[in-house]
C-alpha atoms as a PDB file:
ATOM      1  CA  UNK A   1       0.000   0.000   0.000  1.00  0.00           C
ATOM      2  CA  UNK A   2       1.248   3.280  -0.909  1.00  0.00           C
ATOM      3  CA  UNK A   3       1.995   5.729   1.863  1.00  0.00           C
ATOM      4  CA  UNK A   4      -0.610   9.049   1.051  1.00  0.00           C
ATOM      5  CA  UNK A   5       0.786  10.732   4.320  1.00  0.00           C
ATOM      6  CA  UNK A   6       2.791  14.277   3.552  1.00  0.00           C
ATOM      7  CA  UNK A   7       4.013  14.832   6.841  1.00  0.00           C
ATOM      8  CA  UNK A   8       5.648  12.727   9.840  1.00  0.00           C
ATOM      9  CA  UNK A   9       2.796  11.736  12.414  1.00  0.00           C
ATOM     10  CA  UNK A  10       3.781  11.903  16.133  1.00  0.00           C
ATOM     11  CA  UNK A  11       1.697   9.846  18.282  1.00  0.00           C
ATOM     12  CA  UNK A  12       0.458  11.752  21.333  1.00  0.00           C
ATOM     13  CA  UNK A  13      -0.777   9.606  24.055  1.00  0.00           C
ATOM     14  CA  UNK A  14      -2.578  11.500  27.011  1.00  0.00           C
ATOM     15  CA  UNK A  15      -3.272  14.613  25.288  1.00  0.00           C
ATOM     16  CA  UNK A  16      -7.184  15.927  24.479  1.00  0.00           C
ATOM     17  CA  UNK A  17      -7.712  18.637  21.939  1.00  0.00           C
ATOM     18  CA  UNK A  18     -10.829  21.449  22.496  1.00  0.00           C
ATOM     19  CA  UNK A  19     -12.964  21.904  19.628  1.00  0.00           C
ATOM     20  CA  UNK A  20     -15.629  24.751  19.274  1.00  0.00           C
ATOM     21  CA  UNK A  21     -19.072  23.707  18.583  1.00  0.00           C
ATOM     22  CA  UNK A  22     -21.277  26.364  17.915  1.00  0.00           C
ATOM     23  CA  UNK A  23     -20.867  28.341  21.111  1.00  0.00           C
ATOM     24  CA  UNK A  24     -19.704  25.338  23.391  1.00  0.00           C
ATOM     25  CA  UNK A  25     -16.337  23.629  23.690  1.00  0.00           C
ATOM     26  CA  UNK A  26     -15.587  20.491  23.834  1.00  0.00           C
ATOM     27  CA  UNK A  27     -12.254  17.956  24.983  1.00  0.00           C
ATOM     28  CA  UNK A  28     -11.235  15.048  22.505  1.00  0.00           C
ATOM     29  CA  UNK A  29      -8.681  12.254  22.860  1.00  0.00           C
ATOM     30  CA  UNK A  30      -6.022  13.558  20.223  1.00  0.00           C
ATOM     31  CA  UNK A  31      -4.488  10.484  18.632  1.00  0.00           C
ATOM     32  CA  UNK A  32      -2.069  11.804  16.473  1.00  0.00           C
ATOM     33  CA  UNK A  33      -0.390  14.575  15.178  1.00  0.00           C
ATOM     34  CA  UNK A  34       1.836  16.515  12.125  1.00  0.00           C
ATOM     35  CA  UNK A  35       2.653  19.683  11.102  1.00  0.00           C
ATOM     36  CA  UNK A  36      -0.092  19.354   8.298  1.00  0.00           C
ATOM     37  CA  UNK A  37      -2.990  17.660  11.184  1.00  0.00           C
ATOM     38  CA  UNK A  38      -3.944  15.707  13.699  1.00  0.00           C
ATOM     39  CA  UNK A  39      -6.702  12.729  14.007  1.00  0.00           C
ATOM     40  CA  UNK A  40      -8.954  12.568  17.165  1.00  0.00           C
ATOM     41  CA  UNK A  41     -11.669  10.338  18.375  1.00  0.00           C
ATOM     42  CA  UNK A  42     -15.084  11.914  19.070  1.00  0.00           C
ATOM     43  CA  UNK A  43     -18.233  10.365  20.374  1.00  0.00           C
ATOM     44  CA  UNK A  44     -20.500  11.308  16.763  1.00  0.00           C
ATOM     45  CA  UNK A  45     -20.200  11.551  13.257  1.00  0.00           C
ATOM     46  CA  UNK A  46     -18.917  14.765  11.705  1.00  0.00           C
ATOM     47  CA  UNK A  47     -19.219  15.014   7.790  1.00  0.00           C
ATOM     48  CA  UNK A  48     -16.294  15.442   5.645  1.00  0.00           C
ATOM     49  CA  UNK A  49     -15.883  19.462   4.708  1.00  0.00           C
ATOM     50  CA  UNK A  50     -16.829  20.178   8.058  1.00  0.00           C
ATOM     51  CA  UNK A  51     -14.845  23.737   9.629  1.00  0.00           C
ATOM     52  CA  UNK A  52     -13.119  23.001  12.638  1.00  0.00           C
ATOM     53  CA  UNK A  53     -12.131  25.876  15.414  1.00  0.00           C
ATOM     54  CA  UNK A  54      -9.871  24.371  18.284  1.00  0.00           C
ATOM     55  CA  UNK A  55      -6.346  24.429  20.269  1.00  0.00           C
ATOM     56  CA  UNK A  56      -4.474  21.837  21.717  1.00  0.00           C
ATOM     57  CA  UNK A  57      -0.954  21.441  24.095  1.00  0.00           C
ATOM     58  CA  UNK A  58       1.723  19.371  22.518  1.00  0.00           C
ATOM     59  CA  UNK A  59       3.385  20.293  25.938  1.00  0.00           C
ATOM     60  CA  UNK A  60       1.066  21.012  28.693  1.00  0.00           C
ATOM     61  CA  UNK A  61       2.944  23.695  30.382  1.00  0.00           C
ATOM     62  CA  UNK A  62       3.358  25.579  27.328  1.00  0.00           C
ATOM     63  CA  UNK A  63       1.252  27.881  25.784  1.00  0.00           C
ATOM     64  CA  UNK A  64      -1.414  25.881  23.262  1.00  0.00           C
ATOM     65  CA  UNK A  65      -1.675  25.528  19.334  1.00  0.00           C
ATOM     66  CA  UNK A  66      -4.422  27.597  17.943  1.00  0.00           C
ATOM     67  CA  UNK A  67      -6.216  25.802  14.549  1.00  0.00           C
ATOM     68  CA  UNK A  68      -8.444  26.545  12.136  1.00  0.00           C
ATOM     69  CA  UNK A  69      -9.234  23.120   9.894  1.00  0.00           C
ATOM     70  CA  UNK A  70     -11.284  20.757   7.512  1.00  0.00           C
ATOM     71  CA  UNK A  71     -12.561  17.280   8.316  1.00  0.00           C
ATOM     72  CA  UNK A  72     -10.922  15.275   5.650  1.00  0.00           C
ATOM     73  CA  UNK A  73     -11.830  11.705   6.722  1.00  0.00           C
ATOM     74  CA  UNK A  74     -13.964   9.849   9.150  1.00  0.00           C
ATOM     75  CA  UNK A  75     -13.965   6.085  10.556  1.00  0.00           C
ATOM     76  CA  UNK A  76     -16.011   4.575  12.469  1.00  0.00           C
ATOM     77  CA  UNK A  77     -14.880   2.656  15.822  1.00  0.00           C
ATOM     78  CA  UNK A  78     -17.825  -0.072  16.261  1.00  0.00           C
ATOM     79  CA  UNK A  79     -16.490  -1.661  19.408  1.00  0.00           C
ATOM     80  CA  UNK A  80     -16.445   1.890  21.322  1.00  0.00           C
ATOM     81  CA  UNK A  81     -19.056   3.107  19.340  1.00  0.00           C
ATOM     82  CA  UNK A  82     -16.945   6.270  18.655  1.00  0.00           C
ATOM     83  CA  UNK A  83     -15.342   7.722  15.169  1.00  0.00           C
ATOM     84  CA  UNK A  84     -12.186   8.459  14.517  1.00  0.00           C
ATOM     85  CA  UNK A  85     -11.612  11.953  12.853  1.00  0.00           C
ATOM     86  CA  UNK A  86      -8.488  13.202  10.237  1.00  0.00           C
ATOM     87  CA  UNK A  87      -8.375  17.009  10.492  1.00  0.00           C
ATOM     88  CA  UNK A  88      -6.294  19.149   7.906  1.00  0.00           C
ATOM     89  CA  UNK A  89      -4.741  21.981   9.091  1.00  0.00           C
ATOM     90  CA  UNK A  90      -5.671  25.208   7.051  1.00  0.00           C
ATOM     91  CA  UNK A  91      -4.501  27.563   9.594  1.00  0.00           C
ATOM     92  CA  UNK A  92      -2.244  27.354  13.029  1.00  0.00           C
ATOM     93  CA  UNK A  93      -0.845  30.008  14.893  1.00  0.00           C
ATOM     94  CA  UNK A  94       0.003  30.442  18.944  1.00  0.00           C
ATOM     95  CA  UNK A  95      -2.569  33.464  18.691  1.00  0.00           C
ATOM     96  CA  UNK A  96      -5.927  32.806  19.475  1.00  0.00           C
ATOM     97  CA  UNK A  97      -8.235  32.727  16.332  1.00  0.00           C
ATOM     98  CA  UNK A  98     -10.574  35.246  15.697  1.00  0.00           C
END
């Protein structure tokens, strides 16, 4: 199988990510992560285009990751009855978005 992957993943074990949602926020398990995204679990479906708004720590004394992204692939995770989400990165910055 041929390797689509642009950038190096780094597993992160331990780490949650907050996403926006509407109004609320919300911590997810962050699986992995690159310079170009990151995949995290989440407890519903989210369709493919979808805008994500969010931060995350890849050190949790430092200061966190700002993001601005796109849903680019979902899986399902019948046993935990959970999906697996692959976020691109369109924008990150150590400045709170907008």
């Amino acid at each position: 199988m041929e390797e689509r992957r642009k950038h190096s993943r780094w597993n992160i074990q331990h780490r949650h990510a907050t996403l926006k949602k509407g109004m609320a926020s919300c911590d997810v398990p962050l699986v992995d992560l690159s310079s170009g995204g990151m995949r995290i679990v989440l407890d519903e479906d989210i369709p493919v285009g979808s805008k994500i708004i969010g931060e995350f720590r890849v050190v949790p004394q430092r200061d966190p990751y700002f993001i601005q992204g796109s849903v680019t692939w979902t899986r399902s995770i019948p046993q935990e009855q959970k999906f697996e989400v692959g976020i691109e990165f369109n924008k990150i910055n150590t400045i709170p978005n907008p």
